[in-house]
PDB file of N, CA and C in Angstrom:
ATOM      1  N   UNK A   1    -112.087-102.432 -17.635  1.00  0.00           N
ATOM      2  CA  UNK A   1    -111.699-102.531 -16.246  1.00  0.00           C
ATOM      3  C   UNK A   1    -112.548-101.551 -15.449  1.00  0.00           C
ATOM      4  N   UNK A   2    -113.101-102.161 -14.419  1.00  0.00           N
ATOM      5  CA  UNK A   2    -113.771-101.268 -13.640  1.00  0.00           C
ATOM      6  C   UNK A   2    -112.794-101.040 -12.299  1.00  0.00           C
ATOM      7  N   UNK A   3    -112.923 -99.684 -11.499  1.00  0.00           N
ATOM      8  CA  UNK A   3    -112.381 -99.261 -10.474  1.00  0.00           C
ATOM      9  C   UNK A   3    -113.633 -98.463  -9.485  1.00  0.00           C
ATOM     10  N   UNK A   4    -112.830 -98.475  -8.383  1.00  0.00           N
ATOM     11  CA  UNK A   4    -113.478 -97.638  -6.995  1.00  0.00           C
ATOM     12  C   UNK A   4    -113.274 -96.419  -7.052  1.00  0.00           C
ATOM     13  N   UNK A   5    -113.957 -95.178  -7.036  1.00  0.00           N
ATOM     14  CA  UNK A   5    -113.745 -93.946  -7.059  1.00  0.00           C
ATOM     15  C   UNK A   5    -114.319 -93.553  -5.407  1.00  0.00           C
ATOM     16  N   UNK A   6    -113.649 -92.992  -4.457  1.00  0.00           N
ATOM     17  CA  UNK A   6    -113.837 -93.022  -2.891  1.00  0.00           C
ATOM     18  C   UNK A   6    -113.953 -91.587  -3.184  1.00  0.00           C
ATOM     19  N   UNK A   7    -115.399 -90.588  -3.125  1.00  0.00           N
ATOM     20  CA  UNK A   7    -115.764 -89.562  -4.195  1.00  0.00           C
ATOM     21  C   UNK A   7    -115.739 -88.538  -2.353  1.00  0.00           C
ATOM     22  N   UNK A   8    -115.631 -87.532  -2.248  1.00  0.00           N
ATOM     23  CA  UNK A   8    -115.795 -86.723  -1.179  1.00  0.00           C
ATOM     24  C   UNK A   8    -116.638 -85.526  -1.496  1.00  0.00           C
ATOM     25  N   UNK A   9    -117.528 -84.878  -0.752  1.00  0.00           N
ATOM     26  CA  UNK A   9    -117.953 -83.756  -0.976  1.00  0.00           C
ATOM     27  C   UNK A   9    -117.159 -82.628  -0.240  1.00  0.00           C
ATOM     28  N   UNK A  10    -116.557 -81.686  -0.416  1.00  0.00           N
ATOM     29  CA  UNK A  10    -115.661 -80.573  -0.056  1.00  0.00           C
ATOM     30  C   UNK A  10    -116.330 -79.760   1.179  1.00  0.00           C
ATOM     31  N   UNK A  11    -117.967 -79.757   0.830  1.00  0.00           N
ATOM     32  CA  UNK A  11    -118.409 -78.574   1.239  1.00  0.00           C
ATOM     33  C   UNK A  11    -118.692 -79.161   2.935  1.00  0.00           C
ATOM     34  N   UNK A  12    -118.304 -80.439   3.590  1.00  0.00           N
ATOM     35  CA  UNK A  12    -117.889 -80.759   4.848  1.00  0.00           C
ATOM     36  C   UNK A  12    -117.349 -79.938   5.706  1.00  0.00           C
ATOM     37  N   UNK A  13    -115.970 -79.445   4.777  1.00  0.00           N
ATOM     38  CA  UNK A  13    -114.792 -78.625   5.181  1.00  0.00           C
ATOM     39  C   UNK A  13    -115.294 -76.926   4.751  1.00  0.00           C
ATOM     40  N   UNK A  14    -116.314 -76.601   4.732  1.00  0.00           N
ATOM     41  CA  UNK A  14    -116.546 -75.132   4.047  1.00  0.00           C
ATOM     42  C   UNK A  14    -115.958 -74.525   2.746  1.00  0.00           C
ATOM     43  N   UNK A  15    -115.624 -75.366   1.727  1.00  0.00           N
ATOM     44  CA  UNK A  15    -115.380 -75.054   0.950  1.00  0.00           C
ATOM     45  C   UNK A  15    -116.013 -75.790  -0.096  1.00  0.00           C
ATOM     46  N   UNK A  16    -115.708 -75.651  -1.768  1.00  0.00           N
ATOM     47  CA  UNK A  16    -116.763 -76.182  -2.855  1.00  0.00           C
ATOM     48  C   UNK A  16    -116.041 -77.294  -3.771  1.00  0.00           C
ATOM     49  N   UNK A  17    -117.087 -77.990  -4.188  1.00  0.00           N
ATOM     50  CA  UNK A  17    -116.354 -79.145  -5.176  1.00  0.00           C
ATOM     51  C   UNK A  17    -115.920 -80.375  -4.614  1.00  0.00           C
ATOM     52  N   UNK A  18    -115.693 -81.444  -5.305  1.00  0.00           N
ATOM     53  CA  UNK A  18    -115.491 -82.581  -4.681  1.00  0.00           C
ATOM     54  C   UNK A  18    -113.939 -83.151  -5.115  1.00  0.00           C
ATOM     55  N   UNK A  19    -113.823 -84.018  -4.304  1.00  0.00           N
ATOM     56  CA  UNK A  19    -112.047 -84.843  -4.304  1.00  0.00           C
ATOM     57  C   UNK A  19    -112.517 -86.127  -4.437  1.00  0.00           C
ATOM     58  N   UNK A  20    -111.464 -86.797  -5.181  1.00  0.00           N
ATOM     59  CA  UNK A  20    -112.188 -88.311  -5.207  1.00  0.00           C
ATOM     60  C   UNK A  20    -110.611 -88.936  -4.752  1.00  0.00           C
ATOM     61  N   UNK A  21    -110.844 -90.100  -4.584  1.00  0.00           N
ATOM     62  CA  UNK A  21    -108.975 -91.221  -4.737  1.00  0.00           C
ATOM     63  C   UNK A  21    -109.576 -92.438  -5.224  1.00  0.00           C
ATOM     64  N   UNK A  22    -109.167 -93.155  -5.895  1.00  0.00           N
ATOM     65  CA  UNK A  22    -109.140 -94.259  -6.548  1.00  0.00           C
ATOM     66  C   UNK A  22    -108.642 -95.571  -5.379  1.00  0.00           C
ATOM     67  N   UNK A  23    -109.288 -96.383  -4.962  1.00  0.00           N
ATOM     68  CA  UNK A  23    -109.332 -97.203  -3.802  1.00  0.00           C
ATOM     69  C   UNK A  23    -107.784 -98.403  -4.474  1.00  0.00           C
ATOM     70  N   UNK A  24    -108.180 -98.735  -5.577  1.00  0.00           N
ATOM     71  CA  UNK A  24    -107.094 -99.535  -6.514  1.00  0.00           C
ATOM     72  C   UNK A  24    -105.666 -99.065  -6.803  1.00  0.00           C
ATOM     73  N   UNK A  25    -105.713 -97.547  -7.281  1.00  0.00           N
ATOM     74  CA  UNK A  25    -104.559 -97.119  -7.583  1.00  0.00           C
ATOM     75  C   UNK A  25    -104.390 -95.496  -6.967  1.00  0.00           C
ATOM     76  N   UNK A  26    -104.124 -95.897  -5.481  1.00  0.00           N
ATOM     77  CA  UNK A  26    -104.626 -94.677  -3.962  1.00  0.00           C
ATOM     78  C   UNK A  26    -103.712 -93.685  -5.103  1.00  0.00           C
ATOM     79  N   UNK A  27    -102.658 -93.624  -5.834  1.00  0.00           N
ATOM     80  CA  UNK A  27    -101.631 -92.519  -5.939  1.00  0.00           C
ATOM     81  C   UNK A  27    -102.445 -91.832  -7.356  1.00  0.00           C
ATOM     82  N   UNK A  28    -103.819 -92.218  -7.625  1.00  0.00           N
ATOM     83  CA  UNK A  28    -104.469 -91.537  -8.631  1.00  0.00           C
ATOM     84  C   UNK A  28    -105.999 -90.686  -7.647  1.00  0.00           C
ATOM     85  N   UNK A  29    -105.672 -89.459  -7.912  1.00  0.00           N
ATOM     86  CA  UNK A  29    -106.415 -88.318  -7.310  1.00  0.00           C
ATOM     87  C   UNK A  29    -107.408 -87.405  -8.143  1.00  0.00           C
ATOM     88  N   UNK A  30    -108.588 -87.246  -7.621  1.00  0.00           N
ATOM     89  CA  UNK A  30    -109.506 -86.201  -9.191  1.00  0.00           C
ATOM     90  C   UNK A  30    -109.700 -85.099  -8.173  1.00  0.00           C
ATOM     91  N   UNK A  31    -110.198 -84.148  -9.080  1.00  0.00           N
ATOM     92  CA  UNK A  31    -111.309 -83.375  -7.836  1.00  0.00           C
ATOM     93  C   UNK A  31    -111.686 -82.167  -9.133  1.00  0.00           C
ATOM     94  N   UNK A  32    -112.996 -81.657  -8.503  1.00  0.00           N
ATOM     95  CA  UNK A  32    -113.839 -80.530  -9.617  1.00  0.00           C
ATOM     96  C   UNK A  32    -115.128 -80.058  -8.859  1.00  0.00           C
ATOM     97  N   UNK A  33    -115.322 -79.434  -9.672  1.00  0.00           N
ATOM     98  CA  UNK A  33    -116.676 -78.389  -8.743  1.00  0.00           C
ATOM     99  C   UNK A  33    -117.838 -79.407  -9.399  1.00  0.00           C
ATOM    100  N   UNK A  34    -117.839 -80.170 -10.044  1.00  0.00           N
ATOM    101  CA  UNK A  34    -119.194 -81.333 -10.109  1.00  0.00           C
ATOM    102  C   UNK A  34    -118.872 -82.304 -10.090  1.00  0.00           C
ATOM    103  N   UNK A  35    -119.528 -83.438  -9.271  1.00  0.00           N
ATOM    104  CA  UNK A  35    -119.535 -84.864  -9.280  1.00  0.00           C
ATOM    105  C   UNK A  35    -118.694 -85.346 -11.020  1.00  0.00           C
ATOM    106  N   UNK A  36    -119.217 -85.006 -11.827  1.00  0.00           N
ATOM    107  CA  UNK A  36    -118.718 -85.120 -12.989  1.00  0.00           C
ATOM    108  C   UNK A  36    -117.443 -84.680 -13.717  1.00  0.00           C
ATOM    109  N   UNK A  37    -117.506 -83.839 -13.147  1.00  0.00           N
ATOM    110  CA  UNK A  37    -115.762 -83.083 -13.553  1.00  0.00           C
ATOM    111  C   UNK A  37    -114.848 -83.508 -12.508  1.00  0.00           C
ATOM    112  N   UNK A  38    -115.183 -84.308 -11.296  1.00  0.00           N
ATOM    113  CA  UNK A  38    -114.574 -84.826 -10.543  1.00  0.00           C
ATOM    114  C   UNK A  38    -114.060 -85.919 -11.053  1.00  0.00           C
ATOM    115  N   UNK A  39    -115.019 -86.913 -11.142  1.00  0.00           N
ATOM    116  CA  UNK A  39    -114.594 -88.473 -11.635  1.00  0.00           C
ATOM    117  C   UNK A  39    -113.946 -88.640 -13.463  1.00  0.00           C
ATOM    118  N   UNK A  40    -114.131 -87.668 -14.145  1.00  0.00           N
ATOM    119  CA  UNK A  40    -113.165 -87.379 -15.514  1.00  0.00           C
ATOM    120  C   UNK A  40    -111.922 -87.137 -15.338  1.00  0.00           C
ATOM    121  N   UNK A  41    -111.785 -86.518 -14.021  1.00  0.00           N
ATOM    122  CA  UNK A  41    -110.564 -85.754 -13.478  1.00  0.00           C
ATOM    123  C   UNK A  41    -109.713 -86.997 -12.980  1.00  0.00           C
ATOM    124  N   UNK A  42    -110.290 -88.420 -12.252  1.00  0.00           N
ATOM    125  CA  UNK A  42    -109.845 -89.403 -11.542  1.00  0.00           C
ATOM    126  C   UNK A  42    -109.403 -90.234 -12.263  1.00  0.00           C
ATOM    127  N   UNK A  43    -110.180 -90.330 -13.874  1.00  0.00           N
ATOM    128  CA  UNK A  43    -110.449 -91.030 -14.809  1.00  0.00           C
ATOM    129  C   UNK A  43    -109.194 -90.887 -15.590  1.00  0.00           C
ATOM    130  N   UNK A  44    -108.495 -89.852 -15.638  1.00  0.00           N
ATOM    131  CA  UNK A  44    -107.471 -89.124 -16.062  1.00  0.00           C
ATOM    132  C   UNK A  44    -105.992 -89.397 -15.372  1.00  0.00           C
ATOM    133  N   UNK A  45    -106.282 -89.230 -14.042  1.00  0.00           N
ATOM    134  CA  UNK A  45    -105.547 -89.970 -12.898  1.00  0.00           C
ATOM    135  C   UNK A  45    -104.737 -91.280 -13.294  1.00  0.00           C
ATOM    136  N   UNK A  46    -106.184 -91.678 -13.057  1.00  0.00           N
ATOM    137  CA  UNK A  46    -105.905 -93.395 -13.211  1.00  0.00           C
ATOM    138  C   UNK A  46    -105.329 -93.823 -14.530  1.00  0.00           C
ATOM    139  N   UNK A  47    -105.906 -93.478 -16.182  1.00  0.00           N
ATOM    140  CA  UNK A  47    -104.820 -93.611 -16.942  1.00  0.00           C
ATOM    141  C   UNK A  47    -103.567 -92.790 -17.225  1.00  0.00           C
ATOM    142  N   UNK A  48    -102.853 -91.943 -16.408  1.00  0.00           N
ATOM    143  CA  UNK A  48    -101.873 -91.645 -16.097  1.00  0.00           C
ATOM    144  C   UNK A  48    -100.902 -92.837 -15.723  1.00  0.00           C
ATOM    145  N   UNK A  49    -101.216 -92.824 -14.591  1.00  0.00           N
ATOM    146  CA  UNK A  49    -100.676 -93.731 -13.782  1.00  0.00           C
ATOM    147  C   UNK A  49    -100.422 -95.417 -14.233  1.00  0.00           C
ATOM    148  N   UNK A  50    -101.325 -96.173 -15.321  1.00  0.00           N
ATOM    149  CA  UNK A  50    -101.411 -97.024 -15.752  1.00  0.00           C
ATOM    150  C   UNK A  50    -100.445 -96.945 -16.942  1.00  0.00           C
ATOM    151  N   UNK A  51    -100.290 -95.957 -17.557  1.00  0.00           N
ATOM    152  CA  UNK A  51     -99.584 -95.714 -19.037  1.00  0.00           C
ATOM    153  C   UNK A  51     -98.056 -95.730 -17.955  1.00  0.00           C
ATOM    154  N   UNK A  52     -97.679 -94.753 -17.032  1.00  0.00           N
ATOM    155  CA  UNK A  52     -96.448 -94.648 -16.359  1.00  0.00           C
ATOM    156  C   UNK A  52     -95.740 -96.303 -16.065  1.00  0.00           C
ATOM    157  N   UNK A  53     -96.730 -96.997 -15.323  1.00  0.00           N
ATOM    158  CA  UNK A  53     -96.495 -98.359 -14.649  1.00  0.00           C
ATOM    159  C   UNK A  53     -96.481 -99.348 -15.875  1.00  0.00           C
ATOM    160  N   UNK A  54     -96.916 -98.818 -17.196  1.00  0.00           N
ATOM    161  CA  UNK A  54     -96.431 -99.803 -18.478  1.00  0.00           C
ATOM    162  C   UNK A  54     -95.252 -99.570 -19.155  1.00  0.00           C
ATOM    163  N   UNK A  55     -94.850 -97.982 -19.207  1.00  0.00           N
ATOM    164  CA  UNK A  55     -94.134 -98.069 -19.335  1.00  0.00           C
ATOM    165  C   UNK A  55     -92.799 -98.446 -18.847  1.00  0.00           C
ATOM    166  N   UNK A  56     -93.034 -98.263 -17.258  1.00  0.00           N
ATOM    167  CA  UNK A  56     -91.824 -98.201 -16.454  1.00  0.00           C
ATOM    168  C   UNK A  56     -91.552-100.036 -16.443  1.00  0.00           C
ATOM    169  N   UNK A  57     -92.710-100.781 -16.841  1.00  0.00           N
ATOM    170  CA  UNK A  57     -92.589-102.297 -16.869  1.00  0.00           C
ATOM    171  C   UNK A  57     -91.665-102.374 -18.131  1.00  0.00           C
ATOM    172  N   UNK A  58     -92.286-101.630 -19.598  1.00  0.00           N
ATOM    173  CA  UNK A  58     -91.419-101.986 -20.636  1.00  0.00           C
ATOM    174  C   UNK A  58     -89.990-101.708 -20.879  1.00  0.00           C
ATOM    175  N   UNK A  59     -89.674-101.209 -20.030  1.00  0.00           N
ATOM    176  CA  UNK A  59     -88.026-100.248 -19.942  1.00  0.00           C
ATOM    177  C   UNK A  59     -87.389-101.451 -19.167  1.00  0.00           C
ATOM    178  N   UNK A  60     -87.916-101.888 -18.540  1.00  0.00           N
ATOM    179  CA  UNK A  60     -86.983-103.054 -17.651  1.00  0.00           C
ATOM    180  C   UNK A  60     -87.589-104.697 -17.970  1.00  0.00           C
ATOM    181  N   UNK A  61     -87.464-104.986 -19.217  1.00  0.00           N
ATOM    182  CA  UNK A  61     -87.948-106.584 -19.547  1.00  0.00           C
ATOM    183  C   UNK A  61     -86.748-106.598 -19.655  1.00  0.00           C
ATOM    184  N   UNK A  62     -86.484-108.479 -19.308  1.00  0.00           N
ATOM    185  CA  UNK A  62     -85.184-108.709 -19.479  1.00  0.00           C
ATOM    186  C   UNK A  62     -85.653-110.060 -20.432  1.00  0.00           C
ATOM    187  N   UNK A  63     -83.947-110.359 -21.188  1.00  0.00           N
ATOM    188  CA  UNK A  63     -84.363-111.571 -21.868  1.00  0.00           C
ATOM    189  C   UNK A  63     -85.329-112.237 -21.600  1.00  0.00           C
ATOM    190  N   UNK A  64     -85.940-113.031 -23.193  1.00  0.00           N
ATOM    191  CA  UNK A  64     -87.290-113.193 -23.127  1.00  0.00           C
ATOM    192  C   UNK A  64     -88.437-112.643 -22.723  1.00  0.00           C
ATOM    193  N   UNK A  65     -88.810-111.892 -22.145  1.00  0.00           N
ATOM    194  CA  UNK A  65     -89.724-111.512 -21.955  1.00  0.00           C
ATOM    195  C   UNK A  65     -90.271-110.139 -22.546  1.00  0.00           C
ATOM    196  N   UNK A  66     -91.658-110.384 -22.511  1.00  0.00           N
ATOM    197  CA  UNK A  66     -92.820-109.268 -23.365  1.00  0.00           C
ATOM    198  C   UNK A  66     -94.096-108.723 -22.664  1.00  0.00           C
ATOM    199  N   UNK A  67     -94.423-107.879 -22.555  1.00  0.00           N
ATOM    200  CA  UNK A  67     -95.792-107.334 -22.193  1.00  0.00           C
ATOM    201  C   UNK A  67     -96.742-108.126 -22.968  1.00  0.00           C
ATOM    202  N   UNK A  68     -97.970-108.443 -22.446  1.00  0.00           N
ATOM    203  CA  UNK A  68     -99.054-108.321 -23.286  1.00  0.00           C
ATOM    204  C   UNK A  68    -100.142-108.118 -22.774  1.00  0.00           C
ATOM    205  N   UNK A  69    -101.484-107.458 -23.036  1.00  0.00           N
ATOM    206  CA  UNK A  69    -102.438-106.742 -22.802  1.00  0.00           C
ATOM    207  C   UNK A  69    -103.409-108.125 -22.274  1.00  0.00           C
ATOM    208  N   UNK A  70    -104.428-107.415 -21.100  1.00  0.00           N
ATOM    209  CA  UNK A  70    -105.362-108.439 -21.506  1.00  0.00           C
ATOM    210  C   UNK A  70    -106.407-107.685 -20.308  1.00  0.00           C
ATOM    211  N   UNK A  71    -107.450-108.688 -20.808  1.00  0.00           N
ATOM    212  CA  UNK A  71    -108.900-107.411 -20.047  1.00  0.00           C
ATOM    213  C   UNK A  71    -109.142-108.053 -18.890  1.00  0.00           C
ATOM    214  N   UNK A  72    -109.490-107.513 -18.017  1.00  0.00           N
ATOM    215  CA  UNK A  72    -109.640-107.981 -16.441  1.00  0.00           C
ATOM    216  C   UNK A  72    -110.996-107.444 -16.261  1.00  0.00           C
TER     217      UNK A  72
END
């Protein structure tokens, strides 16, 4: 799965390091003093947030029904 990383440079605002948000899943946030430690940081985010929203799907199946994976 590929995603949007909406990457910011800090040093706009006088200060260092960058902030990123994820355009797909806005409530996943990175940020780091390199482009790179930024988007690992988002990367981290985002499967957070994906593991939470599977689980919170698997806690509430009702009869019949099942998760199943698939690649987008």
């Amino acid at each position: 799965m590929n995603v949007t990383a909406l990457l910011h440079d800090c040093s706009a605002e006088g200060e260092t390091g960058y902030a990123a948000t994820c355009i797909e899943f806005p409530e996943a946030n990175g940020q780091g003093e390199s482009v790179e430690e930024c988007l690992d940081d988002l990367r981290a985010a985002v499967q957070t947030v994906l593991e939470y929203r599977r689980q919170t799907a698997a806690e509430s199946l009702g009869k019949g029904e099942r998760l199943e994976m698939l690649t987008a």
